[in-house]
N, C-alpha and C. Protein backbone atom coordinates (compact mmCIF):
# COMPACT_ATOMS: atom_id res chain seq x y z
N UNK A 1 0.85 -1.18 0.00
CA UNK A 1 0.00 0.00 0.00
C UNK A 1 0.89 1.24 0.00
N UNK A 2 0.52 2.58 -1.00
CA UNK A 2 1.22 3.27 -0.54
C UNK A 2 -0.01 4.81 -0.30
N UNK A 3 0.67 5.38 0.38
CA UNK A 3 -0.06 6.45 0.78
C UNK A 3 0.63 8.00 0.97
N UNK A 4 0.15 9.21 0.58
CA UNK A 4 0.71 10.40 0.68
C UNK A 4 -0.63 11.30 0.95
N UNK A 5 -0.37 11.81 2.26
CA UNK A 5 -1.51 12.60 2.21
C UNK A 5 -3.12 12.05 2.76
N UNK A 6 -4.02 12.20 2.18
CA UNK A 6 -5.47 11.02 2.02
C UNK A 6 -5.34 10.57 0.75
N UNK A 7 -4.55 10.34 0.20
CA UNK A 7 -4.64 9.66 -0.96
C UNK A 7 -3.98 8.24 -0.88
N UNK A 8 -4.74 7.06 -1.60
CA UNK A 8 -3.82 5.88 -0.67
C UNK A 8 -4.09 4.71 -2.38
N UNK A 9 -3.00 3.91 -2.67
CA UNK A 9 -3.01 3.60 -3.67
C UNK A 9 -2.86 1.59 -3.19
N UNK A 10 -3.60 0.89 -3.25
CA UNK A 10 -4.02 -0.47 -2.42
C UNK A 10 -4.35 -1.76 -3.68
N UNK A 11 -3.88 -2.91 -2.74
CA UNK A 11 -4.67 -4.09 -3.30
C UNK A 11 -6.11 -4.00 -3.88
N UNK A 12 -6.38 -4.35 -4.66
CA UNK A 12 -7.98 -4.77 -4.59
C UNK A 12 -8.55 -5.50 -3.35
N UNK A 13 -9.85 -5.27 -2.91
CA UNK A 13 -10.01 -6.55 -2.37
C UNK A 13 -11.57 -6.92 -2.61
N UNK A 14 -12.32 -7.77 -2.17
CA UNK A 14 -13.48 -8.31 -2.42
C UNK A 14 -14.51 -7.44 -2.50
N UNK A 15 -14.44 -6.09 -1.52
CA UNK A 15 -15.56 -5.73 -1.83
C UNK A 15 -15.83 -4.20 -2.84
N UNK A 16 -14.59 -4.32 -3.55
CA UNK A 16 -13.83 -3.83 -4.52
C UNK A 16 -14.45 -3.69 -5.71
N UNK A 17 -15.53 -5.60 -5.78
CA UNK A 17 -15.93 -6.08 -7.00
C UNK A 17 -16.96 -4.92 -7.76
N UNK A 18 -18.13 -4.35 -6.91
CA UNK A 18 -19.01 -4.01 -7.26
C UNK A 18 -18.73 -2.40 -7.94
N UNK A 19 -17.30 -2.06 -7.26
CA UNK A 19 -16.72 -0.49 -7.95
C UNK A 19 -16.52 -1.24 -9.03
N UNK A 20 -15.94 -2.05 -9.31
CA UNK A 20 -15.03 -2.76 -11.24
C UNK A 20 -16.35 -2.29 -11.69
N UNK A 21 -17.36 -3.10 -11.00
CA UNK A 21 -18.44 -3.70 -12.48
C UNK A 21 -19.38 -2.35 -12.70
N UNK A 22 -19.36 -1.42 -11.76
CA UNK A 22 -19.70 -0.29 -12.08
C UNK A 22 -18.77 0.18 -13.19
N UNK A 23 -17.53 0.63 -12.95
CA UNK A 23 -16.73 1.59 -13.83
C UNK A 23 -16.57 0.78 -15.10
N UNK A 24 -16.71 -0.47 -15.05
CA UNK A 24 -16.91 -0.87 -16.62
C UNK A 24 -17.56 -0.72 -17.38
N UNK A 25 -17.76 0.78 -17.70
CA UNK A 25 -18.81 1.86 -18.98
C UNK A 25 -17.70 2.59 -19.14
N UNK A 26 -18.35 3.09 -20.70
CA UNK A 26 -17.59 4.00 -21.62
C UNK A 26 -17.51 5.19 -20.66
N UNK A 27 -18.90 5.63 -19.54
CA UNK A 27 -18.67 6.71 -19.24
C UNK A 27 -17.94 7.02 -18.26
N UNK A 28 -17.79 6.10 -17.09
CA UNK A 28 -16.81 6.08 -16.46
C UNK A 28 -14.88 6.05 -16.74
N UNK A 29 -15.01 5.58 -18.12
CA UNK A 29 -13.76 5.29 -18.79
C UNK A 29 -13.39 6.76 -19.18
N UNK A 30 -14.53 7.51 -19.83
CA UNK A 30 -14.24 8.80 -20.59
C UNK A 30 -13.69 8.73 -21.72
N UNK A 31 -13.67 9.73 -22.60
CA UNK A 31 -13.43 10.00 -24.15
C UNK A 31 -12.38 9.12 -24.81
N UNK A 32 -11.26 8.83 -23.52
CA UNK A 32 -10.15 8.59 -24.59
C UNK A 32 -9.89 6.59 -23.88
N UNK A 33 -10.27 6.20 -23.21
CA UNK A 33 -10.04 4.46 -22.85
C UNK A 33 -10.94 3.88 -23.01
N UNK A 34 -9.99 2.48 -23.38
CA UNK A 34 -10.88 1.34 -23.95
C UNK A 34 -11.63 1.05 -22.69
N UNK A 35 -12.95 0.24 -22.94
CA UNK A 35 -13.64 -0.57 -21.99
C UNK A 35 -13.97 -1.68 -22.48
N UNK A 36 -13.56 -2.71 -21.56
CA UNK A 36 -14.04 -3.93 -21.77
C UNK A 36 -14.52 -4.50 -20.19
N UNK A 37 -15.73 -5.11 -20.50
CA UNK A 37 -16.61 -5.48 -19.98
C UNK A 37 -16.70 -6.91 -19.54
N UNK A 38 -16.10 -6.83 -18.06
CA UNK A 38 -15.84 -8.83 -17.81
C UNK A 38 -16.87 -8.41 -16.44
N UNK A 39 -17.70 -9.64 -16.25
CA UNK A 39 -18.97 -9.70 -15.38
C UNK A 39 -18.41 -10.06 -14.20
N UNK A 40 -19.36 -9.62 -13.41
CA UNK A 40 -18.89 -9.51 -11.56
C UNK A 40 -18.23 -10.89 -11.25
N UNK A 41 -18.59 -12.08 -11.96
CA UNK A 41 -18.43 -13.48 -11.97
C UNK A 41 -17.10 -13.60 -12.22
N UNK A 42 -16.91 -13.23 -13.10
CA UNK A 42 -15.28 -13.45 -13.86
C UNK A 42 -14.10 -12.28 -12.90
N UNK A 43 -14.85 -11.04 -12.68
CA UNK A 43 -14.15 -10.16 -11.67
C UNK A 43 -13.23 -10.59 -9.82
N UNK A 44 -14.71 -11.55 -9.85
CA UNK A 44 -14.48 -12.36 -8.57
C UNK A 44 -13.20 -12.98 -8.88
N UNK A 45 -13.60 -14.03 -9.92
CA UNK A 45 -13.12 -15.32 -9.65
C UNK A 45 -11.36 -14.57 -10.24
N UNK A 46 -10.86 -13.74 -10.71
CA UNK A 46 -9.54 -13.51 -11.14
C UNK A 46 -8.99 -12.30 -9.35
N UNK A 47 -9.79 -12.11 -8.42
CA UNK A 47 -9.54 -11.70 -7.46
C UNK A 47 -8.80 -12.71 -6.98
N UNK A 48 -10.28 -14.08 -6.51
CA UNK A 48 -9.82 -15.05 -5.71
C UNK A 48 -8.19 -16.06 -6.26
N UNK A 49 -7.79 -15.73 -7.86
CA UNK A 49 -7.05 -16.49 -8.04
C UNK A 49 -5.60 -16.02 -7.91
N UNK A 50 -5.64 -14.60 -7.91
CA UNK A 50 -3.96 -13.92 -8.16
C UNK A 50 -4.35 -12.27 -7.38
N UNK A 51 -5.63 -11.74 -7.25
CA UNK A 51 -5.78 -10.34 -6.48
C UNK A 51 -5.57 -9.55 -7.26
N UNK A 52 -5.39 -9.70 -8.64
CA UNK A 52 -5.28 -9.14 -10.04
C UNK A 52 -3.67 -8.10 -9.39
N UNK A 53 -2.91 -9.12 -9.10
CA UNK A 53 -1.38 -8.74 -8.51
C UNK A 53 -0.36 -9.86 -9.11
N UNK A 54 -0.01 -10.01 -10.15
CA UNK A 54 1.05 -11.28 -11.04
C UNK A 54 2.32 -9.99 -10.54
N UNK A 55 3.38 -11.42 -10.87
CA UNK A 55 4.33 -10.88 -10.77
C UNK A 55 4.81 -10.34 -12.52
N UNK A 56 3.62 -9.42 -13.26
CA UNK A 56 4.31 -9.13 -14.56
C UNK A 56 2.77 -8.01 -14.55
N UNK A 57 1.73 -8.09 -13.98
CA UNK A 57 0.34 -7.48 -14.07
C UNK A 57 -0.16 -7.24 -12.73
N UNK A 58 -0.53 -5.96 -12.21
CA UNK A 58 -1.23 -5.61 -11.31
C UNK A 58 -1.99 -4.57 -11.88
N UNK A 59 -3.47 -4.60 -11.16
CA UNK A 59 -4.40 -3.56 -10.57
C UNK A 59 -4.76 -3.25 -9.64
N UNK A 60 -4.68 -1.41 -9.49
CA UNK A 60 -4.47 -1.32 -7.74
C UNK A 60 -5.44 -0.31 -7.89
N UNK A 61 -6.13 -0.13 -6.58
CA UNK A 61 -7.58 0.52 -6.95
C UNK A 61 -6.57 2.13 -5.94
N UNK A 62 -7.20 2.95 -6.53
CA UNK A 62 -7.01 4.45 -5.70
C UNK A 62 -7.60 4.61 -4.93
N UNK A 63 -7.74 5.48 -3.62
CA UNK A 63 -8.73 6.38 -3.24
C UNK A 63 -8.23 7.38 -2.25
N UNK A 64 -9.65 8.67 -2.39
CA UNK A 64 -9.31 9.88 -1.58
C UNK A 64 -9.88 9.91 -0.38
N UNK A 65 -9.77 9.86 0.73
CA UNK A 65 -9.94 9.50 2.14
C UNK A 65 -10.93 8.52 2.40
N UNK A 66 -10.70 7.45 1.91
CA UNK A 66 -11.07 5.92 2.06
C UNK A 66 -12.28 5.88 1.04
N UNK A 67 -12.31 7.11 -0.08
CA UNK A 67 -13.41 6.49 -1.39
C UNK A 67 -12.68 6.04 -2.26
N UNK A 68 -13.16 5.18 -3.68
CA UNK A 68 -12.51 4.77 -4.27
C UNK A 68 -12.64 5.99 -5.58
N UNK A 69 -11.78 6.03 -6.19
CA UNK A 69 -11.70 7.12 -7.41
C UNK A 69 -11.09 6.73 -8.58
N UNK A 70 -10.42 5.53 -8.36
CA UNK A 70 -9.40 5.17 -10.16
C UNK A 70 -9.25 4.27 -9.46
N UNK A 71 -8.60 3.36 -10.62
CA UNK A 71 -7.54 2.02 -10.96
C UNK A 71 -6.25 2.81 -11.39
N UNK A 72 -5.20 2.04 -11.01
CA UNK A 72 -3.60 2.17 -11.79
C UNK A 72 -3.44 0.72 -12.13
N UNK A 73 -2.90 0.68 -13.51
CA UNK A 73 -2.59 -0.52 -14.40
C UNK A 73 -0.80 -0.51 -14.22
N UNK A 74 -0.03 -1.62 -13.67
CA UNK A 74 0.82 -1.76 -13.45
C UNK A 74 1.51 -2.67 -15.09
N UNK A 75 2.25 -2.67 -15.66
CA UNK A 75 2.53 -3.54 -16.86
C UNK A 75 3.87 -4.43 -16.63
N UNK A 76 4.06 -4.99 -15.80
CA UNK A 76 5.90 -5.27 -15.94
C UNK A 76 6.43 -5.83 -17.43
N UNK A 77 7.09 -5.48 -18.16
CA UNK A 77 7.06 -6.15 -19.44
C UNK A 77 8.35 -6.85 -18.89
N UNK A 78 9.39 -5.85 -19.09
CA UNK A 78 10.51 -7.23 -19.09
C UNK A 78 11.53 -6.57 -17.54
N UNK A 79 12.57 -6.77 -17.51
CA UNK A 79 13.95 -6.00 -16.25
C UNK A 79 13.48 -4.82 -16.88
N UNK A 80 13.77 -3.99 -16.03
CA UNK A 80 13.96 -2.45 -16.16
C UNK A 80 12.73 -1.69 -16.93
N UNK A 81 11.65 -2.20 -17.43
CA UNK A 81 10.48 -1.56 -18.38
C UNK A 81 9.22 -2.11 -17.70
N UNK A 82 8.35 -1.01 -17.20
CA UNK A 82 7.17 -0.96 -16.53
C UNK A 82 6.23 -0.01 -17.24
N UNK A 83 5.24 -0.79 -17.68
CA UNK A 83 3.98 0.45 -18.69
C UNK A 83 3.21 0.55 -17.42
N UNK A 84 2.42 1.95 -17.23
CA UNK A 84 1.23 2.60 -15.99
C UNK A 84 0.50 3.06 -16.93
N UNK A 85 -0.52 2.61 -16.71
CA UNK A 85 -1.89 3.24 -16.62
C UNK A 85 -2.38 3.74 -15.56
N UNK A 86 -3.52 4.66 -15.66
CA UNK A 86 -4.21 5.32 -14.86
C UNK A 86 -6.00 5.62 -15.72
N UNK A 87 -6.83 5.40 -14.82
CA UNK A 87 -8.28 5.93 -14.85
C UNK A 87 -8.66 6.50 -14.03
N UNK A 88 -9.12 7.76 -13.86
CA UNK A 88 -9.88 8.21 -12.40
C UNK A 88 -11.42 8.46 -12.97
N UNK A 89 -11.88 8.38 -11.73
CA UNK A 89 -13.36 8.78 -11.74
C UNK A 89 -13.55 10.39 -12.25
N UNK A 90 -14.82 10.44 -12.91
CA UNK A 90 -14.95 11.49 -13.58
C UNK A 90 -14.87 13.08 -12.47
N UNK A 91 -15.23 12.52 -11.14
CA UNK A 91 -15.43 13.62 -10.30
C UNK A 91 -13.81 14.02 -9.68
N UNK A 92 -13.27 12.89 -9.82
CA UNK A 92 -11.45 13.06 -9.59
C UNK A 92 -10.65 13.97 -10.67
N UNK A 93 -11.49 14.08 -11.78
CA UNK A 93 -10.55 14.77 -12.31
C UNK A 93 -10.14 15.99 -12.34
N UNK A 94 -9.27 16.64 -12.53
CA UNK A 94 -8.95 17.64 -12.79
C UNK A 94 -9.03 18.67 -11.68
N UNK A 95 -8.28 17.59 -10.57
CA UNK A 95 -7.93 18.07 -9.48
C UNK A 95 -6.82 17.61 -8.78
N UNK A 96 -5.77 17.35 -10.00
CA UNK A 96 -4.46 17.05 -9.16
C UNK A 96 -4.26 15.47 -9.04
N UNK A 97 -5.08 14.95 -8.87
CA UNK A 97 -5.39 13.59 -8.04
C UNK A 97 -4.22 12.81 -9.09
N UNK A 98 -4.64 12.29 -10.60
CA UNK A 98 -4.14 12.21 -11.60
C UNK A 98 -2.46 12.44 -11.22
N UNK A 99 -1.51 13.56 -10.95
CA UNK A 99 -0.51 13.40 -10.91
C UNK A 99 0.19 13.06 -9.70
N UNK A 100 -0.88 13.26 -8.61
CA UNK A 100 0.08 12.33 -7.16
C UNK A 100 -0.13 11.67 -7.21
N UNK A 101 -0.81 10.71 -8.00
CA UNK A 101 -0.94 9.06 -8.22
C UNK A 101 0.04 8.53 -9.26
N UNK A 102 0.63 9.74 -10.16
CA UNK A 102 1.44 9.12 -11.10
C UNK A 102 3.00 9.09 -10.67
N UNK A 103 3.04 10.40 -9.61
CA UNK A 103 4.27 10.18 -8.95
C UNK A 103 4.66 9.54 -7.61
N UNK A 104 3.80 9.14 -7.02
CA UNK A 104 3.80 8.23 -6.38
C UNK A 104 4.32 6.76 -6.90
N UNK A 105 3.32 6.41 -7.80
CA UNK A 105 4.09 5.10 -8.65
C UNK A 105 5.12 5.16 -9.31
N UNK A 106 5.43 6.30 -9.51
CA UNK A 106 6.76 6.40 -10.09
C UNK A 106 8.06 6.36 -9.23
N UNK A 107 7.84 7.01 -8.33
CA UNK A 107 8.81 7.19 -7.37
C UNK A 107 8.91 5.33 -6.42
N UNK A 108 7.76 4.95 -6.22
CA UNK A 108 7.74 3.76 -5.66
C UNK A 108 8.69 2.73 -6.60
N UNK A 109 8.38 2.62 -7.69
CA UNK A 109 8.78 1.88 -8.72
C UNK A 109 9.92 1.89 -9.16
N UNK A 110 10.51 3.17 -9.39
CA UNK A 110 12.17 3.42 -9.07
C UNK A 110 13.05 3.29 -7.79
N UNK A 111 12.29 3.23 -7.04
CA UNK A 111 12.82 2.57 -5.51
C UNK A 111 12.81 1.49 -5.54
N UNK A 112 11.89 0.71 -5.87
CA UNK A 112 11.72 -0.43 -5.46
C UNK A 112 12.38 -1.88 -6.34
N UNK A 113 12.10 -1.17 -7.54
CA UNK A 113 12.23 -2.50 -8.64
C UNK A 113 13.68 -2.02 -9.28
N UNK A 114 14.39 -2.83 -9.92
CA UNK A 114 14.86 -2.47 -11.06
C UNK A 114 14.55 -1.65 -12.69
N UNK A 115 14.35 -0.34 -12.10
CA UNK A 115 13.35 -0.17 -13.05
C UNK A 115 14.61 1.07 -13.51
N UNK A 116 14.36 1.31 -15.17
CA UNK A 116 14.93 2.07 -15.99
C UNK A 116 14.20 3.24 -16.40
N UNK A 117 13.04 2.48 -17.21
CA UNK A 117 12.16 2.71 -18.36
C UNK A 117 10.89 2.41 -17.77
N UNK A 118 9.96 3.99 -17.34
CA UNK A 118 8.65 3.79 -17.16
C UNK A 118 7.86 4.65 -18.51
N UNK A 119 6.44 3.64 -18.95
CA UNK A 119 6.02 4.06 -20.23
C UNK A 119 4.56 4.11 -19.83
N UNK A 120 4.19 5.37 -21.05
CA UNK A 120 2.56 5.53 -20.45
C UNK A 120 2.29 6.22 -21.80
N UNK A 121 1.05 5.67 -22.29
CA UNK A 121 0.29 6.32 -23.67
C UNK A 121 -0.88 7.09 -23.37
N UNK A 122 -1.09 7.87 -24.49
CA UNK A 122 -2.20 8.88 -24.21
C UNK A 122 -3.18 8.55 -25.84
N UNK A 123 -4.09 9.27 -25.78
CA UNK A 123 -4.81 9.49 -27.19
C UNK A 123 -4.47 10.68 -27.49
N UNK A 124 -3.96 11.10 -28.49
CA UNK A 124 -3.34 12.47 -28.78
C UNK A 124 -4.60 13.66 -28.78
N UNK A 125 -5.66 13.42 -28.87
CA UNK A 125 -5.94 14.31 -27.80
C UNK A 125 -6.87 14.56 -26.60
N UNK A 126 -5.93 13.79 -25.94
CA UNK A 126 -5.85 13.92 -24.43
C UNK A 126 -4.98 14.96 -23.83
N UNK A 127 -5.46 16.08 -23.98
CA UNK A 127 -4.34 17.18 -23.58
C UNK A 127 -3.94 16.63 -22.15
N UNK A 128 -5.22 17.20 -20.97
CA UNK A 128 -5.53 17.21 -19.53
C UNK A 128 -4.30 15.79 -19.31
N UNK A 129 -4.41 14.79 -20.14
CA UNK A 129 -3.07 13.96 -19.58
C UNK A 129 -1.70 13.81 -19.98
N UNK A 130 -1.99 14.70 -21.34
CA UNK A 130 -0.29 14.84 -21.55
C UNK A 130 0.44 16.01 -20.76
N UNK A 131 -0.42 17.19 -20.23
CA UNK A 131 -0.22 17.98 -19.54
C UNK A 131 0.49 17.14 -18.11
N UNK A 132 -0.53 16.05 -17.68
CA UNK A 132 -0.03 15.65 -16.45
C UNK A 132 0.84 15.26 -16.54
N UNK A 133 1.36 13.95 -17.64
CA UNK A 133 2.44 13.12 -17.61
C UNK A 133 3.77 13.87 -17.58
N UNK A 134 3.53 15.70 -18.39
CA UNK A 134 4.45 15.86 -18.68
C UNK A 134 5.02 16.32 -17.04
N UNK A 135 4.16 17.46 -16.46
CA UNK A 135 4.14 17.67 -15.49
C UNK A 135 4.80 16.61 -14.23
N UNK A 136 4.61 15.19 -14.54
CA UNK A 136 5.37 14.13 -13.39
C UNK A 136 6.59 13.67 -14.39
N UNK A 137 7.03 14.51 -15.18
CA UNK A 137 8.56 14.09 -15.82
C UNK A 137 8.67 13.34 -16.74
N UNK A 138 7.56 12.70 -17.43
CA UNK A 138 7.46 12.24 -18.54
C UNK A 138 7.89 13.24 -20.09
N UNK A 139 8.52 12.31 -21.18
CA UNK A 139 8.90 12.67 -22.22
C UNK A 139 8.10 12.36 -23.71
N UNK A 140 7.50 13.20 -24.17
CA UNK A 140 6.58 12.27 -25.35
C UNK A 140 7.81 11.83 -26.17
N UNK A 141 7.59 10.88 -27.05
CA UNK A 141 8.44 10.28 -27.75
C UNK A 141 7.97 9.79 -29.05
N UNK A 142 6.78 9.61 -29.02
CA UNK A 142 6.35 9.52 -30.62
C UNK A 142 4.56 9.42 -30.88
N UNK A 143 4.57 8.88 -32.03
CA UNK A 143 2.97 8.78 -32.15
C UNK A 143 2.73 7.19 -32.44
N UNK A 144 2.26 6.94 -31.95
CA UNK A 144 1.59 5.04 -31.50
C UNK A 144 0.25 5.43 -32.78
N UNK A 145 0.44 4.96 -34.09
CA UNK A 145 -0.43 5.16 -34.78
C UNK A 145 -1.50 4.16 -34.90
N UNK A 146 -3.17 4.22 -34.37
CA UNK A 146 -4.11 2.89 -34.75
C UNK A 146 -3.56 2.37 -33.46
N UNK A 147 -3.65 2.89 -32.26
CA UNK A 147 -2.81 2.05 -31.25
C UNK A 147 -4.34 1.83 -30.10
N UNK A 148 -5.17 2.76 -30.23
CA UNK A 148 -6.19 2.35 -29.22
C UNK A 148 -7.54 2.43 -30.08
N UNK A 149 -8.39 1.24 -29.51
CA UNK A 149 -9.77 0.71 -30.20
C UNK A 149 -10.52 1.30 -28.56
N UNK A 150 -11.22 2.62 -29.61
CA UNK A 150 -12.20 3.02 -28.01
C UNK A 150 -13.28 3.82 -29.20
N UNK A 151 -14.75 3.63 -28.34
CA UNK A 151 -15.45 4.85 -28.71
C UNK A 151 -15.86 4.32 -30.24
N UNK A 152 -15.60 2.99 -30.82
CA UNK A 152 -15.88 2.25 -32.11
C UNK A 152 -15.04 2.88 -33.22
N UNK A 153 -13.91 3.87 -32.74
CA UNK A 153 -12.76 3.28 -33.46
C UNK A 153 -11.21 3.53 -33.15
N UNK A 154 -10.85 3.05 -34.03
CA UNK A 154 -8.90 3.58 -33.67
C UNK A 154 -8.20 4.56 -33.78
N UNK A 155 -7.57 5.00 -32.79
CA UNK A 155 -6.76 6.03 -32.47
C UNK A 155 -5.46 6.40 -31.80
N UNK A 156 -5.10 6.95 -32.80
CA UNK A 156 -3.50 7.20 -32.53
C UNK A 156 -3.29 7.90 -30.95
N UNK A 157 -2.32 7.39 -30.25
CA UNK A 157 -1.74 7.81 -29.27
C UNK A 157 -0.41 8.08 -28.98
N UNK A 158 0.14 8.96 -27.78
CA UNK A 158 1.71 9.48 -27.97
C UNK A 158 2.26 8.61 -27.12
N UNK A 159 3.38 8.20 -27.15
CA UNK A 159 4.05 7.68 -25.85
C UNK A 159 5.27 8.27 -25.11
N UNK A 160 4.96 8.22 -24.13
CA UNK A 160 5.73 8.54 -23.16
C UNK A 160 6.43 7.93 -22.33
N UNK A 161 7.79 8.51 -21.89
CA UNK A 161 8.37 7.95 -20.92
C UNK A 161 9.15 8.37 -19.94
N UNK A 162 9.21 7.84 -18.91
CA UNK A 162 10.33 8.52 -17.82
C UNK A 162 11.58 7.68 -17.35
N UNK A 163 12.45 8.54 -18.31
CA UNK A 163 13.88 7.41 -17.83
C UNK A 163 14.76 7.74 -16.37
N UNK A 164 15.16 6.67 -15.80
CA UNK A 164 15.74 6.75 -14.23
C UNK A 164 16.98 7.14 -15.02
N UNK A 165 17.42 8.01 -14.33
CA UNK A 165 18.83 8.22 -14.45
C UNK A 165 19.98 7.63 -13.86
């Protein structure tokens, strides 16, 4: 668990399920992320088997003084390269929340792991998050063309990254 402030970034846990199967709508997702739609059934049962915590995949639910407000998507790909995601709730946004959650994991993640290379995509236009990423030290680096299926169709996104020095 980590925590700064009231903001606290945690395991999932069981009764967790019924926030997933809510935020699994387009509208909770917002303009620019995919949604896909796995039923409270299937939500459970990948809790009870791994806590949606692999040692290569985690999801860690957010929240602001014990509500829940986002998921962070952990990616381990290989040594040293970690992709983050982030979703917040529509009422979280655009209040900061978004970048002490991104530096938090960032800072955790360079402490903790062997980590080099942290990577995070946007839909190009997603200002409100390239603003943030850039804002927690992220570097755009190119255009991910046809890279996200949202909203019924494909769209190019930038990628970003933050290299440990």
């Amino acid at each position: 668990m980590l925590q700064q402030g009231n903001v606290r970034i945690r395991p999932l846990k069981e009764e967790d399920i019924a926030i997933l199967a809510d935020w699994q709508t387009a509208e909770f997702r917002g303009l620019f992320q995919e949604c896909q739609i796995e039923s409270p059934i299937n939500l459970r049962k990948r809790l009870e088997e791994d806590g949606f915590c692999t040692s290569s995949f985690q999801i860690l639910m957010v929240e602001n003084e014990g509500t829940a407000m986002g998921l962070v998507y952990l990616n381990f790909v290989r040594e040293g390269l970690v992709r983050i995601g982030l979703v917040m709730d529509k009422a979280a946004r655009g209040k900061r929340f978004g970048s002490t959650v991104l530096m938090m994991c960032r800072e955790y993640l360079c402490e903790n792991y062997p980590v080099v290379r942290i990577e995070a995509d946007t839909d190009v236009e997603n200002i409100a998050a390239q603003k943030m990423l850039e804002h927690c030290g992220f570097c755009a680096e190119g255009i991910l063309r046809k890279y996200r299926f949202h909203h019924g169709a494909y769209h190019d996104s930038y990628l970003y990254s933050y290299v440990k020095d």
